[in-house]
C-alpha atoms as a PDB file:
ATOM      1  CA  UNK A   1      -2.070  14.442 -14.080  1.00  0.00           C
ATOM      2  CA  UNK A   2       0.213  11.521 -14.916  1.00  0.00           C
ATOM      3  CA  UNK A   3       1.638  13.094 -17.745  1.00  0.00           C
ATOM      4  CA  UNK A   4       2.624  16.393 -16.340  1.00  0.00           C
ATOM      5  CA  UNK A   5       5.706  14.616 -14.613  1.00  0.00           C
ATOM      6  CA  UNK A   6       8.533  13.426 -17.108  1.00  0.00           C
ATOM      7  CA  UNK A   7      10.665  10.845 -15.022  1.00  0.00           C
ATOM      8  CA  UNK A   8       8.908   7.721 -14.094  1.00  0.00           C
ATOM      9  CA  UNK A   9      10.143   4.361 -12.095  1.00  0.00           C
ATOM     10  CA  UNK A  10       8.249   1.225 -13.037  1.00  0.00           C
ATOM     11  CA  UNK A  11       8.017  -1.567 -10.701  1.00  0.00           C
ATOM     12  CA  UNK A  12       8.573  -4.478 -13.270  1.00  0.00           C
ATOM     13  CA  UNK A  13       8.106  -7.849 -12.071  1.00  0.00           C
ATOM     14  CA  UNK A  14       7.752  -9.358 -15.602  1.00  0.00           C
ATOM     15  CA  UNK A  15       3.936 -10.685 -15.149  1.00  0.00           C
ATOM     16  CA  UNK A  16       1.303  -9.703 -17.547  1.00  0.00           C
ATOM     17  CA  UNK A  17      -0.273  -6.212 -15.384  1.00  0.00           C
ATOM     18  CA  UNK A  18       3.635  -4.769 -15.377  1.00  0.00           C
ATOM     19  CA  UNK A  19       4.362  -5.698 -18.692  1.00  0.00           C
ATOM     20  CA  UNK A  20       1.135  -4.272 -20.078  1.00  0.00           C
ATOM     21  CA  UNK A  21       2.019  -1.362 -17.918  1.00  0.00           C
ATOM     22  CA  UNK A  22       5.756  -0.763 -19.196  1.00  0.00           C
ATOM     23  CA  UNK A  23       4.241  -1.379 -22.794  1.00  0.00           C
ATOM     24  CA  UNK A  24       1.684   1.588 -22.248  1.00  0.00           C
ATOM     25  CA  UNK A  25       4.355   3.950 -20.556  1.00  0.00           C
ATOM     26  CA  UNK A  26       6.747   2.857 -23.758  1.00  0.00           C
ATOM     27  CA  UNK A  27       4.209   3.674 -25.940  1.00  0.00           C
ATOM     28  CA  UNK A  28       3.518   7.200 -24.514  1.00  0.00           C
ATOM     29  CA  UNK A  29       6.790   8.342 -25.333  1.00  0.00           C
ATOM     30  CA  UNK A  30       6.038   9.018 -28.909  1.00  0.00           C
ATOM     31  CA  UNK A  31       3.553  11.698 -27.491  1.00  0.00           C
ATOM     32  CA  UNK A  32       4.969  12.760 -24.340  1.00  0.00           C
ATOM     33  CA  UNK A  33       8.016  13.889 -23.521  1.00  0.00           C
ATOM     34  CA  UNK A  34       9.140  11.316 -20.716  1.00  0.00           C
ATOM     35  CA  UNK A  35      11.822   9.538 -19.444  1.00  0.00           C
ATOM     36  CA  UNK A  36      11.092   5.620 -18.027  1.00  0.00           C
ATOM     37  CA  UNK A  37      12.977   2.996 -16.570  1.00  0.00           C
ATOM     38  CA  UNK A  38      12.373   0.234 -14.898  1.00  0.00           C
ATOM     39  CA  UNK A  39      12.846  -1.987 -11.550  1.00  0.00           C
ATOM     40  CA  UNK A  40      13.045  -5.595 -11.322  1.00  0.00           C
ATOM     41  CA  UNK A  41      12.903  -6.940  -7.782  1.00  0.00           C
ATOM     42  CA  UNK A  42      14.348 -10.435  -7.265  1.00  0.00           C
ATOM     43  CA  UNK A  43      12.730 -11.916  -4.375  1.00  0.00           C
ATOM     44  CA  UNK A  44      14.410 -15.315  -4.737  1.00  0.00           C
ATOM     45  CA  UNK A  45      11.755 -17.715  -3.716  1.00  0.00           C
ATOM     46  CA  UNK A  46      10.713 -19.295  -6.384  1.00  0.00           C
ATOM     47  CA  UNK A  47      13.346 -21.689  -8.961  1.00  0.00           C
ATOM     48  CA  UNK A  48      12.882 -19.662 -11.645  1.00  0.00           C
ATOM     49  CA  UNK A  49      13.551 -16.242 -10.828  1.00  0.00           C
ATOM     50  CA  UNK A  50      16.873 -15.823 -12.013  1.00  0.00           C
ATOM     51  CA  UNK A  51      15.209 -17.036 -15.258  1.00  0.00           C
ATOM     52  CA  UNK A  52      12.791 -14.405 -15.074  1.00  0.00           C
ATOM     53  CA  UNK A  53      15.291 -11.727 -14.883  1.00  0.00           C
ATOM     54  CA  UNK A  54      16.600 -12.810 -18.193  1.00  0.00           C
ATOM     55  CA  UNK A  55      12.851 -12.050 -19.234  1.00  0.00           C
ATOM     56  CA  UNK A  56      12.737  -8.936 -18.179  1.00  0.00           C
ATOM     57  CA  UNK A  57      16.450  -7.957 -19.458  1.00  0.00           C
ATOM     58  CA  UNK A  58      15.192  -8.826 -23.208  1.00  0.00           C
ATOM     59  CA  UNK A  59      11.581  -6.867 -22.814  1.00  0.00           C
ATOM     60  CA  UNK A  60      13.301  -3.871 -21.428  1.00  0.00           C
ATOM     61  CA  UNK A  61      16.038  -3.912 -24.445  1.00  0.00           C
ATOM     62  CA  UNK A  62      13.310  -4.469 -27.413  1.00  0.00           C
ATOM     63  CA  UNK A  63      11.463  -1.315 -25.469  1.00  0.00           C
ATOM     64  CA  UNK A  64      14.766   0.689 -24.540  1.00  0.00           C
ATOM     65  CA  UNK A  65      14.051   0.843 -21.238  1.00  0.00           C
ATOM     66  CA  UNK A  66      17.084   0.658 -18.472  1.00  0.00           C
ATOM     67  CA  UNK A  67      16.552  -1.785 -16.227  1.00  0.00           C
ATOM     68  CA  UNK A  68      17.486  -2.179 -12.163  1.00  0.00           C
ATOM     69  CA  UNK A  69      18.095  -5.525 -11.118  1.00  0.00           C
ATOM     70  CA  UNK A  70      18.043  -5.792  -7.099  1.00  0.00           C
ATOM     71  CA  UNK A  71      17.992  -8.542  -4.837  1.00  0.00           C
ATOM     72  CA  UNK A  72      16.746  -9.163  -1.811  1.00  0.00           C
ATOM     73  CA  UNK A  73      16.353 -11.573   1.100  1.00  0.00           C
ATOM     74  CA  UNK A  74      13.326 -12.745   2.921  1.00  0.00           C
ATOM     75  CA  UNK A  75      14.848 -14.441   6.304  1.00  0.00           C
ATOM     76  CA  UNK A  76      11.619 -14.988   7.757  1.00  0.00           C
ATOM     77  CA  UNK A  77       9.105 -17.040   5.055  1.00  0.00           C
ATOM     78  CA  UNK A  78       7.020 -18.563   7.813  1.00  0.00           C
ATOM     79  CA  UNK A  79       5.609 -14.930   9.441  1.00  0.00           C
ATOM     80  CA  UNK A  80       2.897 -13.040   7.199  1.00  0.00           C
ATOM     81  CA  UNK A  81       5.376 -13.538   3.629  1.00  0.00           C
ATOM     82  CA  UNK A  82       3.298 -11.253   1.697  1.00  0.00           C
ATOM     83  CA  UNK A  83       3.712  -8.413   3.812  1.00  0.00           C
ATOM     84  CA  UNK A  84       7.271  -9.154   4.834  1.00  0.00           C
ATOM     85  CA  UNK A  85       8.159  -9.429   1.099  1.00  0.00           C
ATOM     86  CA  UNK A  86       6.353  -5.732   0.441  1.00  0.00           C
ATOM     87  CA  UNK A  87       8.390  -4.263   3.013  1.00  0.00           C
ATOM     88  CA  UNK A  88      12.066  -5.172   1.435  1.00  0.00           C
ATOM     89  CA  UNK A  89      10.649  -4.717  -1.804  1.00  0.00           C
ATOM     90  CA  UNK A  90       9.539  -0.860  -1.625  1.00  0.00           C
ATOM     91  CA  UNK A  91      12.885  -0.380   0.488  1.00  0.00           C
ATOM     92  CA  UNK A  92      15.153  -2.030  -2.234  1.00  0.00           C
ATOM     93  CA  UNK A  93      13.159   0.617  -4.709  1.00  0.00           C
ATOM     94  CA  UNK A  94      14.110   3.653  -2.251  1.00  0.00           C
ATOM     95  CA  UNK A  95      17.560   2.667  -3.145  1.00  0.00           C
ATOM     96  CA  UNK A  96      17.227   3.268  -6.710  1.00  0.00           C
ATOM     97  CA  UNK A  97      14.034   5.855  -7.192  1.00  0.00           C
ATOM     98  CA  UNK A  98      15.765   9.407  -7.823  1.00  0.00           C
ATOM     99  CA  UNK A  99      14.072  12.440  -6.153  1.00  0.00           C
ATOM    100  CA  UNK A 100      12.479  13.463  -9.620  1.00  0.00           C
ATOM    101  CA  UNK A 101      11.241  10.258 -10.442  1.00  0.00           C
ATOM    102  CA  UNK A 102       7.402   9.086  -9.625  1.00  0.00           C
ATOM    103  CA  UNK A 103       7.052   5.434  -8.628  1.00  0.00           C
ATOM    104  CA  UNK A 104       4.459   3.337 -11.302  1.00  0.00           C
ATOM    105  CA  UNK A 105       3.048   0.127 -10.101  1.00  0.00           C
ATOM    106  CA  UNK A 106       0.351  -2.324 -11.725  1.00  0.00           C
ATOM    107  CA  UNK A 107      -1.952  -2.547  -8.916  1.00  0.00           C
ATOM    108  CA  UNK A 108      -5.726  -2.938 -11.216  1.00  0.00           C
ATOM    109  CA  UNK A 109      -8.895  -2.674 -10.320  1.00  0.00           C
ATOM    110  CA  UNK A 110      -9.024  -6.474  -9.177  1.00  0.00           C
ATOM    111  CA  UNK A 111      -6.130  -5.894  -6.726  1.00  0.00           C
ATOM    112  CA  UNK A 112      -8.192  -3.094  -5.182  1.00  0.00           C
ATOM    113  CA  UNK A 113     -11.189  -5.753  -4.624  1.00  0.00           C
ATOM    114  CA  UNK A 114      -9.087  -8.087  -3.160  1.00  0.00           C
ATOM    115  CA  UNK A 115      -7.354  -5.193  -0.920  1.00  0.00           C
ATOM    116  CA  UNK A 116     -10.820  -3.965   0.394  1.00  0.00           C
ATOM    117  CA  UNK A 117     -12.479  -7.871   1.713  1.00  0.00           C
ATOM    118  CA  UNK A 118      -8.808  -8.497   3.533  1.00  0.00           C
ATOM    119  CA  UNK A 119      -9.430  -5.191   4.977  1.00  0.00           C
ATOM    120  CA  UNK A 120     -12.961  -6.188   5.669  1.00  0.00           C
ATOM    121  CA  UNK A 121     -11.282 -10.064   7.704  1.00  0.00           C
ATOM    122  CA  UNK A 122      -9.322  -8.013   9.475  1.00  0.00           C
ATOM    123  CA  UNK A 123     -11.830  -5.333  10.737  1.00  0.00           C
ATOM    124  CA  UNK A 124     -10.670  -2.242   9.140  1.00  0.00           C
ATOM    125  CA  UNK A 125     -12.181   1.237   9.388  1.00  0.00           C
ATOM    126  CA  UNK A 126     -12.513   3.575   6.444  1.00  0.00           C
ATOM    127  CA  UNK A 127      -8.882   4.362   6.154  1.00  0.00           C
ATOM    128  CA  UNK A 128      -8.076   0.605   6.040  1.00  0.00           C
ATOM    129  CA  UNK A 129     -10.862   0.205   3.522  1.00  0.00           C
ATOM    130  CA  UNK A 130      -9.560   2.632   1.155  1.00  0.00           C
ATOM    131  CA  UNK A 131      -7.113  -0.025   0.327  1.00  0.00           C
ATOM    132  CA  UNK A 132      -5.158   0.814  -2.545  1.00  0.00           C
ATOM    133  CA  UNK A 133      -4.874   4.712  -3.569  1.00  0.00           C
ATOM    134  CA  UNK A 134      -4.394   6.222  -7.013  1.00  0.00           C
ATOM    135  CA  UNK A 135      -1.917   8.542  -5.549  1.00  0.00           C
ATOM    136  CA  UNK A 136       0.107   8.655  -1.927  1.00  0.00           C
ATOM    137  CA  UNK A 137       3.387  10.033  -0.503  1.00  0.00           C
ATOM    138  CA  UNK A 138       6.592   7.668  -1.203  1.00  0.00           C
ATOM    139  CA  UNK A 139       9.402   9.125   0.568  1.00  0.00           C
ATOM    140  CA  UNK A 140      10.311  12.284  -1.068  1.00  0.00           C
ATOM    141  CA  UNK A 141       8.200  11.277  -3.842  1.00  0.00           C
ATOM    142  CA  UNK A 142       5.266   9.728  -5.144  1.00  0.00           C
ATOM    143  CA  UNK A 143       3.621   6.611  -6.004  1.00  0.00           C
ATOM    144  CA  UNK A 144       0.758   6.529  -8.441  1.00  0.00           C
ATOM    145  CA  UNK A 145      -1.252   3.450  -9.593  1.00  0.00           C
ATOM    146  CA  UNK A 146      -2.220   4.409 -13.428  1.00  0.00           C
ATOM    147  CA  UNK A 147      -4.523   0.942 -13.773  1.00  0.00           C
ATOM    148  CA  UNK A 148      -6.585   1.025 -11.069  1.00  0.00           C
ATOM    149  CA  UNK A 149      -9.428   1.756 -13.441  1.00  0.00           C
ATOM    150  CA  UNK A 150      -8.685  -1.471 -15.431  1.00  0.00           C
ATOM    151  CA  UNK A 151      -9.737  -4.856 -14.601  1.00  0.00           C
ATOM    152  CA  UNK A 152      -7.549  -7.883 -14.899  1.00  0.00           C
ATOM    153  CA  UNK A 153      -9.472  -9.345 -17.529  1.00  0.00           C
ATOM    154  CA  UNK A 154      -9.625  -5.445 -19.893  1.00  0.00           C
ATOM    155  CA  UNK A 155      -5.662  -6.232 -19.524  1.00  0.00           C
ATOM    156  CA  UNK A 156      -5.695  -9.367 -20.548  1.00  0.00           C
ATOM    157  CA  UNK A 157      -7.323  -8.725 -23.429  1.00  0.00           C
ATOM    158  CA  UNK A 158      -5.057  -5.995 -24.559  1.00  0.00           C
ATOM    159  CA  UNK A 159      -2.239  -8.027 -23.810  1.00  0.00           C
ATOM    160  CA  UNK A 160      -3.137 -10.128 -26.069  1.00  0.00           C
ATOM    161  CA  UNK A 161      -4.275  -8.254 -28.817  1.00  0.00           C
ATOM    162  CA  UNK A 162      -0.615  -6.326 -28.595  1.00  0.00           C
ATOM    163  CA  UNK A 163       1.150  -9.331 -28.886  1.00  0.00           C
ATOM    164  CA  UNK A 164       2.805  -9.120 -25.368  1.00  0.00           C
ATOM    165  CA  UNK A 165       5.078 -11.804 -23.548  1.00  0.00           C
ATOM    166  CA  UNK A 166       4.871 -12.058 -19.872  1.00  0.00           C
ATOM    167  CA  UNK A 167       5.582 -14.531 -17.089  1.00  0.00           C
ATOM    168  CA  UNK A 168       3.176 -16.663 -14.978  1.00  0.00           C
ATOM    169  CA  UNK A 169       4.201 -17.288 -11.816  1.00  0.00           C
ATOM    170  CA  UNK A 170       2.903 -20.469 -10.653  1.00  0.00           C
ATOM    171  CA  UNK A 171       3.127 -19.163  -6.823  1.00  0.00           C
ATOM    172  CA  UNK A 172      -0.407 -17.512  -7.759  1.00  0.00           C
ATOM    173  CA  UNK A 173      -2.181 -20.494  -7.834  1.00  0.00           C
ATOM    174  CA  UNK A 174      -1.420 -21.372  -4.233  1.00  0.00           C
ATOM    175  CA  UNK A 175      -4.107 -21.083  -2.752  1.00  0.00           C
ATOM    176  CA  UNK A 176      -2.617 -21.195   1.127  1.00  0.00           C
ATOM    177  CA  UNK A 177      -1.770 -17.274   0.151  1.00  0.00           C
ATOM    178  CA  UNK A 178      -5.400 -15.371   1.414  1.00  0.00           C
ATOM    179  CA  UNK A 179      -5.217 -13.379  -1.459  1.00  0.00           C
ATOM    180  CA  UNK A 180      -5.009 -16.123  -4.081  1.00  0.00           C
ATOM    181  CA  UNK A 181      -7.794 -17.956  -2.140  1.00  0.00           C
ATOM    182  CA  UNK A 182      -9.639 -14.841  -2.509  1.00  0.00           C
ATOM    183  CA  UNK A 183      -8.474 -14.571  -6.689  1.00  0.00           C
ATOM    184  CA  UNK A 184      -9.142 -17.988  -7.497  1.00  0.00           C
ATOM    185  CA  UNK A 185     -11.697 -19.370  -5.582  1.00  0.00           C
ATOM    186  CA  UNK A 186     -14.066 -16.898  -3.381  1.00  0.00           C
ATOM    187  CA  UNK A 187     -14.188 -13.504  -6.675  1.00  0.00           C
ATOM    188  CA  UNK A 188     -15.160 -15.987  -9.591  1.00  0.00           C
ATOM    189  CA  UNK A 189     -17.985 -17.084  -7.609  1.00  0.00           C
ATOM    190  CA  UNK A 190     -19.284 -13.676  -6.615  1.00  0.00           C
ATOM    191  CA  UNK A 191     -18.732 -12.096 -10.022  1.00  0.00           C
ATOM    192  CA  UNK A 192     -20.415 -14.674 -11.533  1.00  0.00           C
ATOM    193  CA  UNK A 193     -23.526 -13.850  -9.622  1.00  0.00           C
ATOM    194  CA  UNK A 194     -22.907 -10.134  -9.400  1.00  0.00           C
ATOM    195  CA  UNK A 195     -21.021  -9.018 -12.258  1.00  0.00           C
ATOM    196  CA  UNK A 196     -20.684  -5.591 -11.192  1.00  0.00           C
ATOM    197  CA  UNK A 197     -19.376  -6.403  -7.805  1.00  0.00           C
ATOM    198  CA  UNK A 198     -15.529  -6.027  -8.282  1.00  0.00           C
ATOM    199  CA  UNK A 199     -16.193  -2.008  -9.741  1.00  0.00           C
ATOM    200  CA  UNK A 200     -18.605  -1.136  -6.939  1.00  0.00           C
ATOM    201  CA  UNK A 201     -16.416  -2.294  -4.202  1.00  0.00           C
ATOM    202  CA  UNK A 202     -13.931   0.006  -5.848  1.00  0.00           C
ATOM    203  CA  UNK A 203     -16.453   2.657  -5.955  1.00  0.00           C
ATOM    204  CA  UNK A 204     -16.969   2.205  -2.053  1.00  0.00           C
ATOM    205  CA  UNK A 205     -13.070   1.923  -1.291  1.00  0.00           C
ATOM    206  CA  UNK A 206     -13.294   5.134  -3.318  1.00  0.00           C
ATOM    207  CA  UNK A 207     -16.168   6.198  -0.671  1.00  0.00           C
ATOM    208  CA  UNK A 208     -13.995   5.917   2.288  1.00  0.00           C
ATOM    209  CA  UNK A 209     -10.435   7.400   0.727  1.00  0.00           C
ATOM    210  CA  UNK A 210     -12.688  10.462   0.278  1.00  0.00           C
ATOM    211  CA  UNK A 211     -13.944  10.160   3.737  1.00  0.00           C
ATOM    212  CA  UNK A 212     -11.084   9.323   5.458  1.00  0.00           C
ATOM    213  CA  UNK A 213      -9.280  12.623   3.511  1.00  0.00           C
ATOM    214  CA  UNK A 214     -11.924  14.947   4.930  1.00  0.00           C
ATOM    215  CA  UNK A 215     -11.840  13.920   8.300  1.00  0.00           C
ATOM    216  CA  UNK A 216      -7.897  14.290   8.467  1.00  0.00           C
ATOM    217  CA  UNK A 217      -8.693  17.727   6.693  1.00  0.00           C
ATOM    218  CA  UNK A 218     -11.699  18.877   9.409  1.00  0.00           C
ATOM    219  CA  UNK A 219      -9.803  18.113  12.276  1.00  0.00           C
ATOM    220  CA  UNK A 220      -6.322  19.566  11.575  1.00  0.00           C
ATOM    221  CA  UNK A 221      -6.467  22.130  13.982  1.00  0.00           C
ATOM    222  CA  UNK A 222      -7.451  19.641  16.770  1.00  0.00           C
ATOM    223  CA  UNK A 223      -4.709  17.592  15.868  1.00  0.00           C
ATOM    224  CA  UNK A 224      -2.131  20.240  16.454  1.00  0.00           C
ATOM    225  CA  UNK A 225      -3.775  21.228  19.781  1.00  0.00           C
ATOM    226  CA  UNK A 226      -3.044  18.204  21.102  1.00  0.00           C
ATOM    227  CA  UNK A 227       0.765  16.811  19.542  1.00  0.00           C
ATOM    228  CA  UNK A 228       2.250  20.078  20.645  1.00  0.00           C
ATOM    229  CA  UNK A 229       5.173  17.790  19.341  1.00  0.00           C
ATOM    230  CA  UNK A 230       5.554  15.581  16.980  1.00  0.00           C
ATOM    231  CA  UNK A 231       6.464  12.255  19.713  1.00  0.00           C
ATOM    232  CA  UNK A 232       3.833  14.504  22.421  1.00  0.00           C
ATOM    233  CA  UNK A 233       1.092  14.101  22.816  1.00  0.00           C
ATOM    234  CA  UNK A 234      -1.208  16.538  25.392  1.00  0.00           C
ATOM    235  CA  UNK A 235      -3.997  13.771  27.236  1.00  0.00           C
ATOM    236  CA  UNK A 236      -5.758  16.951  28.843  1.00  0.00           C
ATOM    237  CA  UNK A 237      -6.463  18.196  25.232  1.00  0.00           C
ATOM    238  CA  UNK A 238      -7.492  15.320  24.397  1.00  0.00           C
ATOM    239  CA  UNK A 239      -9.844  14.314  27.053  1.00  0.00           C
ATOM    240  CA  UNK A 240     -11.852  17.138  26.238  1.00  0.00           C
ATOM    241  CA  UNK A 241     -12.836  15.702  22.952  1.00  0.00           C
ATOM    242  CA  UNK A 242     -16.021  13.535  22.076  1.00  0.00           C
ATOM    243  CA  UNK A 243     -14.640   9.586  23.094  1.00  0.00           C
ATOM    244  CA  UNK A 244     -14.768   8.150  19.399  1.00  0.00           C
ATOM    245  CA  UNK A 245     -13.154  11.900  18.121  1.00  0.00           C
ATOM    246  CA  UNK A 246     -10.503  11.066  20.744  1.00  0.00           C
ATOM    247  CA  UNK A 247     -10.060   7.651  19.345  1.00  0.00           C
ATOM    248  CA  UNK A 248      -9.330   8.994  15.764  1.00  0.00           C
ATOM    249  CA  UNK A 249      -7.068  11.768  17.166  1.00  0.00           C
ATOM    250  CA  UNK A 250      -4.778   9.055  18.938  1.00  0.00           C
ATOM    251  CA  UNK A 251      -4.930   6.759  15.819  1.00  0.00           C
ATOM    252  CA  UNK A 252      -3.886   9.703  13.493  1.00  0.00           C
ATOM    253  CA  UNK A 253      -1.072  10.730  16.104  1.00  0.00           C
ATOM    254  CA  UNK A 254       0.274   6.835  16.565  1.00  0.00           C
ATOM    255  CA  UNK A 255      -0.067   6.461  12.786  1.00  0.00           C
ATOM    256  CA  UNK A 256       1.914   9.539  11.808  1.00  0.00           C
ATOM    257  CA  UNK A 257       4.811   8.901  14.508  1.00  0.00           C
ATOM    258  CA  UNK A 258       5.135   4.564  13.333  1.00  0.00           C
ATOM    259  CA  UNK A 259       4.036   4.320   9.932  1.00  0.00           C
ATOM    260  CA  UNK A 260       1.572   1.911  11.207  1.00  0.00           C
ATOM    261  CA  UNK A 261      -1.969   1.632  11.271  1.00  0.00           C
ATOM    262  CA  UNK A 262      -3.746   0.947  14.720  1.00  0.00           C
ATOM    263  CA  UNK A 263      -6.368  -1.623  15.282  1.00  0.00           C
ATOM    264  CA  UNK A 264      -9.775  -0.319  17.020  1.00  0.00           C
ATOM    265  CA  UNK A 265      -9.101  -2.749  19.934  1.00  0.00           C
ATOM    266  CA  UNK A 266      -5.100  -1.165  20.316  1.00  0.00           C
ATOM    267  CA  UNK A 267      -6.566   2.419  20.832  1.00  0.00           C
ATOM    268  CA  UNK A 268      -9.047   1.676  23.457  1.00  0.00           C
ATOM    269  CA  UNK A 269      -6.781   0.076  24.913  1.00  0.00           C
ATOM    270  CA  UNK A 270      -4.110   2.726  25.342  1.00  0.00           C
ATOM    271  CA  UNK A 271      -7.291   4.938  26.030  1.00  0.00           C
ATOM    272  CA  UNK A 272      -8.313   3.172  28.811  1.00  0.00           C
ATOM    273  CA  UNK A 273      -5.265   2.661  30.234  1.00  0.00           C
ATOM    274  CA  UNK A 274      -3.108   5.700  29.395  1.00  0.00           C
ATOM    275  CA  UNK A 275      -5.393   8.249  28.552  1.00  0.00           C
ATOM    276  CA  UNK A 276      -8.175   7.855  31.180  1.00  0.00           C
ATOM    277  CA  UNK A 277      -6.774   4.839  33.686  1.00  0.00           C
ATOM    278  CA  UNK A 278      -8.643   3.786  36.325  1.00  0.00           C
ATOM    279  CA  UNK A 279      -5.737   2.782  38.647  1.00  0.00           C
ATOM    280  CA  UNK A 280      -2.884   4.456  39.450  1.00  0.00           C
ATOM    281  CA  UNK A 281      -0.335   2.736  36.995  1.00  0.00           C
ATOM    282  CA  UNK A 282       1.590   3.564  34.763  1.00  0.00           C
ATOM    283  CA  UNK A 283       1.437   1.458  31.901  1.00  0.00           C
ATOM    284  CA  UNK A 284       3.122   1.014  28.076  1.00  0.00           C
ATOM    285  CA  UNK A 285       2.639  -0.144  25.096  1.00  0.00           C
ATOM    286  CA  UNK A 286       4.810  -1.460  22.600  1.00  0.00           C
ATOM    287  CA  UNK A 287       3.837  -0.604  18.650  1.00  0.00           C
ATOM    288  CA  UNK A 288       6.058  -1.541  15.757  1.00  0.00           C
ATOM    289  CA  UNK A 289       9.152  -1.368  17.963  1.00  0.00           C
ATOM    290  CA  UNK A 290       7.814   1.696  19.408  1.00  0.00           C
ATOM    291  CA  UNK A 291       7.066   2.002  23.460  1.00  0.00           C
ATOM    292  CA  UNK A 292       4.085   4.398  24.306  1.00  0.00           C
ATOM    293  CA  UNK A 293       4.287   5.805  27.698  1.00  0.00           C
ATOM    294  CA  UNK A 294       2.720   8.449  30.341  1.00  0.00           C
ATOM    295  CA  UNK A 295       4.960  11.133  31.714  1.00  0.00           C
ATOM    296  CA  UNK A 296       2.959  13.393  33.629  1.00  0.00           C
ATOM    297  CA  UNK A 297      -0.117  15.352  31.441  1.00  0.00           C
ATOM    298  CA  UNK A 298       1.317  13.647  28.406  1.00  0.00           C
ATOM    299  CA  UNK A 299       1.907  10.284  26.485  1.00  0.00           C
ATOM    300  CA  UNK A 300       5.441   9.919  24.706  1.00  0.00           C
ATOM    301  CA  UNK A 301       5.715   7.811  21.293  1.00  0.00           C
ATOM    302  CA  UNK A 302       9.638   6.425  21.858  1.00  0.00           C
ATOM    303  CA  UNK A 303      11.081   6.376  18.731  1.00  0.00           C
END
C-alpha cells in the first residue's frame, strides 16, 4: 500500500527508529519510483540540539535527501510537555507537508505498547486503546506508521548490522517522563517474564482499532439523524437511543466537532445535565476551548 504513493515526508529527529527509517525509504528508491525528504523538528530543550541538526544535515546529504529544518517553541514546559511538544510539532510539519506528500513517522511496535498501558492509567475505551494506527487522516493527507510491525530491539539490530549513525538523546532516560518510566523500568520487567507480551498487546490495540472502525461504520446513519448539523446536535433523537449507544453518539459528535477525545466521566456528565437534566437549568460545558450549550431541543458545540 505504501508504495503505491510516490512523495513521502519523513519525520526525522536523528535517533536510531528515524534514521533506520530514512535509511529503508533511501534504500527503496532503487526499486520504486519515489520521491523523499525529510523534516527535522527543533524543539530546543535540550543543549545539544542545534548539534543534532548538524547530524541530521550530514545523514540527509550522504542519502540525498532534502532536509526541513523548523523550530519551534514550547512556552509552557511545566503542563503535560510530551503532549504540548506533539502538538507544535505536527503543526510545524503542516507548514511544510505538500498536499501530495504522505507523512512517515518511526512509531515501532514498542511505542504502540507503551501507547496502549497509558491509555489503560488513564481509563481509555477501545478507541483510546487503539493507540497508535498504521494509517489515519493528517489534514489533507495522510500519516502512515511503516514500523509498527518492528520492535525496538529487530531495529536495533539492523541498525547495526547497516552500519548506521544516530543520536541518543539522554532526555530518554528520565525517568520523571511516564513513558520512559514505562520503557526503562516497568516493560523490561514484564518482557522478561512474558516475552510475548509487547506483540500481543499490539495484537489487542489491533482488536479495538477494528472495533472501534465498525462501530463508527454500524451507526452512521444514527449519527446523521441526530447532528442534523455539523455544531447541532438533535437531544430528542438522541434520547431515543439505548443510554450507553447515546453515550457513544455524543462522544463521536464532541470528538468530530474538537479534535478531542472525551473521557467516560465528561459524557455522562453533559448527559445528565444537558441531555436529560433533572432541574430546570441550563448548563455548559467548556471542552478544548469549546462551550457546549442547550438551546431549546438541541445542544450547540461553539466553535
Amino acid at each position: 500500500m505504501i508504495y503505491n504513493n510516490k512523495n513521502f515526508l519523513i519525520a526525522y529527529s536523528g535517533g536510531i527508529d528515524s534514521t533506520f527509517l530514512l535509511y529503508k525509504f533511501a534504500n527503496l528508491r532503487k526499486y520504486y519510483n519515489i520521491n523523499i525528504r525529510a523534516i527535522y523538528i527543533n524543539h530546543k530543550l535540550h543543549s545539544n540540539s542545534d548539534i543534532w541538526i548538524y547530524h541530521c544535515k550530514e545523514q540527509c546529504d550522504i542519502w540525498r535527501i532534502p532536509l526541513i529544518i523548523e523550530k519551534i517553541n514550547i512556552i509552557d514546559i511545566n503542563s503535560n510537555i510530551e503532549n504540548n511538544a506533539r502538538k507544535l510539532r505536527y503543526k510545524a510539519i503542516k507548514k511544510h507537508i505538500l498536499p501530495n506528500e504522505i507523512l512517515l513517522t518511526a512509531h515501532h511496535m514498542d511505542d504502540q505498547c507503551e501507547t496502549f498501558i497509558l491509555s489503560l492509567k488513564r481509563g481509555s475505551g477501545p478507541q483510546g486503546l487503539s493507540s497508535i494506527r498504521f494509517k489515519r487522516n493528517f489534514f489533507n493527507t495522510k500519516i502512515i506508521r511503516p514500523l509498527l510491525n518492528y520492535t525496538k530491539k529487530k531495529i536495533k539490530i539492523l541498525s547495526k548490522k547497516n552500519d548506521l549513525t544516530w543520536i541518543d538523546d539522554s532526555s530518554n532516560l528520565n525517568n520523571n517522563f511516564d513513558r520512559n518510566f514505562l520503557r526503562n523500568k516497568i516493560l523490561p520487567l514484564i518482557n522478561k517474564k512474558w516475552p510475548f507480551f509487547t506483540k500481543n498487546v499490539n495484537k489487542s490495540a489491533k482488536l479495538c482499532n477494528d472495533q472501534e472502525n465498525l462501530l463508527n461504520r454500524l451507526s452512521a446513519n444514527d449519527f446523521n439523524r441526530i447532528s442534523l448539523k455539523k455544531n447541532m446536535l438533535n437531544i430528542y433523537n438522541l434520547k431515543k437511543k439505548n443510554k450507553k449507544y447515546s453515550f457513544y453518539l455524543l462522544k463521536k459528535w464532541i470528538q468530530n466537532n474538537t479534535n478531542f477525545i472525551p473521557s467516560y466521566k465528561i459524557i455522562k456528565s453533559i448527559y445528565k445535565e444537558i441531555i436529560n437534566p433533572n432541574l430546570n437549568t441550563n448548563p455548559k460545558f467548556i471542552i478544548n476551548k469549546h462551550i457546549i450549550k442547550k438551546y431549546k431541543n438541541n445542544i450547540y458545540i461553539i466553535i
